[in-house]
N, C-alpha and C. Protein backbone atom coordinates (compact mmCIF):
# COMPACT_ATOMS: atom_id res chain seq x y z
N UNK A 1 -49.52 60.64 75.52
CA UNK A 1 -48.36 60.08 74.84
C UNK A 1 -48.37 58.55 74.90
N UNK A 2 -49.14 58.02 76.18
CA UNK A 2 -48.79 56.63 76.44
C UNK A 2 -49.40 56.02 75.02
N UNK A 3 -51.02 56.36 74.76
CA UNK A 3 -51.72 56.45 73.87
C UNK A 3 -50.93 56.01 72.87
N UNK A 4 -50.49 57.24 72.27
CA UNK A 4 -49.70 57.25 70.92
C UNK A 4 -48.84 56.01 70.39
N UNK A 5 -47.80 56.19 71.74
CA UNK A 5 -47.10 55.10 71.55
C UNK A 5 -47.55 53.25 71.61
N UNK A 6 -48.31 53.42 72.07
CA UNK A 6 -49.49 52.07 71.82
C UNK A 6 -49.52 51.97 70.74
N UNK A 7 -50.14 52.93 69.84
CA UNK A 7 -50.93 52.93 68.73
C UNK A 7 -49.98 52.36 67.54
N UNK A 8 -48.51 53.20 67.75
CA UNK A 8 -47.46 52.98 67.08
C UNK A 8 -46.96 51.64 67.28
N UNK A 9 -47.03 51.43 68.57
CA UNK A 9 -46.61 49.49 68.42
C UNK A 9 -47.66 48.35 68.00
N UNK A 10 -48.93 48.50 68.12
CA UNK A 10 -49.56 48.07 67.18
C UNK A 10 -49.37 48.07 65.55
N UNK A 11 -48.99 49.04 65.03
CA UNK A 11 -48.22 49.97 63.61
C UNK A 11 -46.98 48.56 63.46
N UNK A 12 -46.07 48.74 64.45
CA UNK A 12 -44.95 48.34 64.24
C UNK A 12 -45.34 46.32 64.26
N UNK A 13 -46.02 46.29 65.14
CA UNK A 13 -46.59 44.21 65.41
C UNK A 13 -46.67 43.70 64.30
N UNK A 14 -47.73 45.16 62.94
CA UNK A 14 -48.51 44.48 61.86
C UNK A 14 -47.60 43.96 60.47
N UNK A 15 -46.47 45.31 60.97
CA UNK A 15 -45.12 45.72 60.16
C UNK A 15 -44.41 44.19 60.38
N UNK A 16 -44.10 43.88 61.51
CA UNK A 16 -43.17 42.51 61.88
C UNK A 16 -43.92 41.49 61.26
N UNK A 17 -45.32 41.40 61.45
CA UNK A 17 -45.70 39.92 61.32
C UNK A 17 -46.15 39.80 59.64
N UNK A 18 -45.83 40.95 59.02
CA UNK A 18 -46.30 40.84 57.17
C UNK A 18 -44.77 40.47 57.22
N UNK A 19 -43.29 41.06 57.85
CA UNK A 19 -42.30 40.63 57.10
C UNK A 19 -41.45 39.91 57.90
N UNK A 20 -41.80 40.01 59.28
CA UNK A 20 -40.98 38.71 60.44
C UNK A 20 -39.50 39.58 60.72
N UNK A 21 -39.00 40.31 60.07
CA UNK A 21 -37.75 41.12 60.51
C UNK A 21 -37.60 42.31 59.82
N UNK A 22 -36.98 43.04 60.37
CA UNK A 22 -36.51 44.52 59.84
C UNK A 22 -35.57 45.38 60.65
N UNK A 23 -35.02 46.27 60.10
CA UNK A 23 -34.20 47.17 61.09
C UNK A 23 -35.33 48.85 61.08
N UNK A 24 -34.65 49.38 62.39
CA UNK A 24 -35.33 50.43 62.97
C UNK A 24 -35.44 51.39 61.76
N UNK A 25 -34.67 51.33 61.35
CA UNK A 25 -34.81 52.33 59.79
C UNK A 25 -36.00 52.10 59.16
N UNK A 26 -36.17 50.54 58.74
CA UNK A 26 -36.69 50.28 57.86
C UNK A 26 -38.29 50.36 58.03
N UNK A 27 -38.31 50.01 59.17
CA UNK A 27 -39.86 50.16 59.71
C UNK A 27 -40.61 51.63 60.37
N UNK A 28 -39.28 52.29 60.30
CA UNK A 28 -39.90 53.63 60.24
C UNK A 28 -39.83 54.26 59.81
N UNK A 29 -39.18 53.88 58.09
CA UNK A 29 -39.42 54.84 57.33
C UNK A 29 -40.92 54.00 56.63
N UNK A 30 -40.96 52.94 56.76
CA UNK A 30 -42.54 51.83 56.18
C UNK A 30 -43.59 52.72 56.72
N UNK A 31 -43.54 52.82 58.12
CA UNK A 31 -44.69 53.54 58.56
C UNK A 31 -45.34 55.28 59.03
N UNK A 32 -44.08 55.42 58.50
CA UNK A 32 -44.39 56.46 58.28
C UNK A 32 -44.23 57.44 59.87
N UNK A 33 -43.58 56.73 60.90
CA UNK A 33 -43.49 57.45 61.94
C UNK A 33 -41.99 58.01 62.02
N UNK A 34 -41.46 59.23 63.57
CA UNK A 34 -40.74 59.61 63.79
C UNK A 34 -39.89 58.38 64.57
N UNK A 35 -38.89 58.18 64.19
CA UNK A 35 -38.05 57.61 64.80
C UNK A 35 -37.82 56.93 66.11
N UNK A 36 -38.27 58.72 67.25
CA UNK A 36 -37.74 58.32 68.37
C UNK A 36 -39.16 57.39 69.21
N UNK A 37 -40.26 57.89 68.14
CA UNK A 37 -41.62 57.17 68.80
C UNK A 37 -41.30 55.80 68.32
N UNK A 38 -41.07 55.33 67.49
CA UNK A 38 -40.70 53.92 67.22
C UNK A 38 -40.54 53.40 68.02
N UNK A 39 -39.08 54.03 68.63
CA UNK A 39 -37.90 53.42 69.30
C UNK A 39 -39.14 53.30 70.77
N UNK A 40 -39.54 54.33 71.45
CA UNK A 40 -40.28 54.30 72.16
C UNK A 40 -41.50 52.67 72.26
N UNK A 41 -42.01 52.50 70.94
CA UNK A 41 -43.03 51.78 70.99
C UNK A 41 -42.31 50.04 70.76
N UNK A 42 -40.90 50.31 70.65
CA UNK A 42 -40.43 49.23 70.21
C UNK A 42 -39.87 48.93 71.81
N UNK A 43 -39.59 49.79 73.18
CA UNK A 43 -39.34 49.00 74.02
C UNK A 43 -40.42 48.74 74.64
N UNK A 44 -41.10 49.01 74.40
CA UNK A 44 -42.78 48.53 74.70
C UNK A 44 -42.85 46.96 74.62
N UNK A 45 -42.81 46.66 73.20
CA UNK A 45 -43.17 45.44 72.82
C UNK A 45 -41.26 44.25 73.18
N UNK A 46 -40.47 45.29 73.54
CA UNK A 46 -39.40 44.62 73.53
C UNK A 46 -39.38 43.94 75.45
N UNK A 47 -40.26 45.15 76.18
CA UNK A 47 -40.66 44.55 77.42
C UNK A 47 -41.43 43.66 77.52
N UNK A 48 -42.37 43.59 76.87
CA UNK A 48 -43.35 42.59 76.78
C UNK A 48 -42.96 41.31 76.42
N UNK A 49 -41.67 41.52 75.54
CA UNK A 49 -41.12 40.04 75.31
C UNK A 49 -41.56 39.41 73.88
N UNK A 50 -42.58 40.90 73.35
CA UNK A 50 -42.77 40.55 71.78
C UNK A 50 -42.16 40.44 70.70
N UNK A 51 -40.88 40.94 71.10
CA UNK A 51 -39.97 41.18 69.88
C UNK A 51 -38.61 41.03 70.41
N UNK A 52 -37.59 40.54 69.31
CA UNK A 52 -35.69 40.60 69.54
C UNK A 52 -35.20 41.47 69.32
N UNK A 53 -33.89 42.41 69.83
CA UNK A 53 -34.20 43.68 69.27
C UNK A 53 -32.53 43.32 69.16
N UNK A 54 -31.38 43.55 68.23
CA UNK A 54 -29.64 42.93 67.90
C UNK A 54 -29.85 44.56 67.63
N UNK A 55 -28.32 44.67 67.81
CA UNK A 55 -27.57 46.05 67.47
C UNK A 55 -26.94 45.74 66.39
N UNK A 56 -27.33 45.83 65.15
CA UNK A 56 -26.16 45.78 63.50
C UNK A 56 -25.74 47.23 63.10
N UNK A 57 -24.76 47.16 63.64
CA UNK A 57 -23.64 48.70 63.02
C UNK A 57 -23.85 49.38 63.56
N UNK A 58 -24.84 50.78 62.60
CA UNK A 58 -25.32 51.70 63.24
C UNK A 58 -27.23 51.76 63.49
N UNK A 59 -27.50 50.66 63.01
CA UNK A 59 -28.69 50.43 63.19
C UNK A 59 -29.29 49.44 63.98
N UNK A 60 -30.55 48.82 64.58
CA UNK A 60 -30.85 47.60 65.25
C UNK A 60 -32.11 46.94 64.22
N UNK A 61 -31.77 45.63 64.59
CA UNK A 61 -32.57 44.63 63.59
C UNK A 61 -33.29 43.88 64.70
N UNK A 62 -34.94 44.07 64.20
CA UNK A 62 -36.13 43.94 65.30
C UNK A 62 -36.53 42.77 64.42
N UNK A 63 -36.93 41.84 65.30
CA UNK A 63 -37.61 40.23 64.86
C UNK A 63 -38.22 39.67 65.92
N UNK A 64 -39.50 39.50 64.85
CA UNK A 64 -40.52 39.34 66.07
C UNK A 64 -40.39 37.86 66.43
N UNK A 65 -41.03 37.67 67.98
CA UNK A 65 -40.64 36.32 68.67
C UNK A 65 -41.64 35.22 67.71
N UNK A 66 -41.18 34.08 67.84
CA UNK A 66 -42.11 33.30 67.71
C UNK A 66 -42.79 32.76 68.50
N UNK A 67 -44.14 32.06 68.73
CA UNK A 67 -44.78 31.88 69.71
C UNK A 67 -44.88 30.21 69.77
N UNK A 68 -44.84 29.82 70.52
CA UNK A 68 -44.23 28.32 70.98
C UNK A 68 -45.48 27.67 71.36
């Protein structure tokens, strides 16, 4: 599983850096994955400090960091 979810945040890095922001919806319905693996691969990169992750409504809006 760890695997997978790697694979999927790589999926999700390539997703951020063609459009720099999106919400959880949007990037997983783009790539074509299940939801909760997203969410999974998104605190991945949200530990790592790769990405911003805001709560809008009922959805969250992911934007990737910039690098300084």
């Amino acid at each position: 599983m760890i695997t997978e979810i790697g694979i999927v945040a790589g999926e999700v890095w390539q997703y951020l850096e063609k459009y720099n922001e999106a919400t959880l919806s949007q990037i997983a319905n783009a790539i074509k994955r299940e939801r909760n693996l997203v969410m999974l691969s998104l605190g991945w990169l949200g530990r790592e400090g790769h990405i911003l992750i805001v709560k809008e409504g009922d959805d969250y809006k992911i934007t990737l960091r910039k690098k300084e």
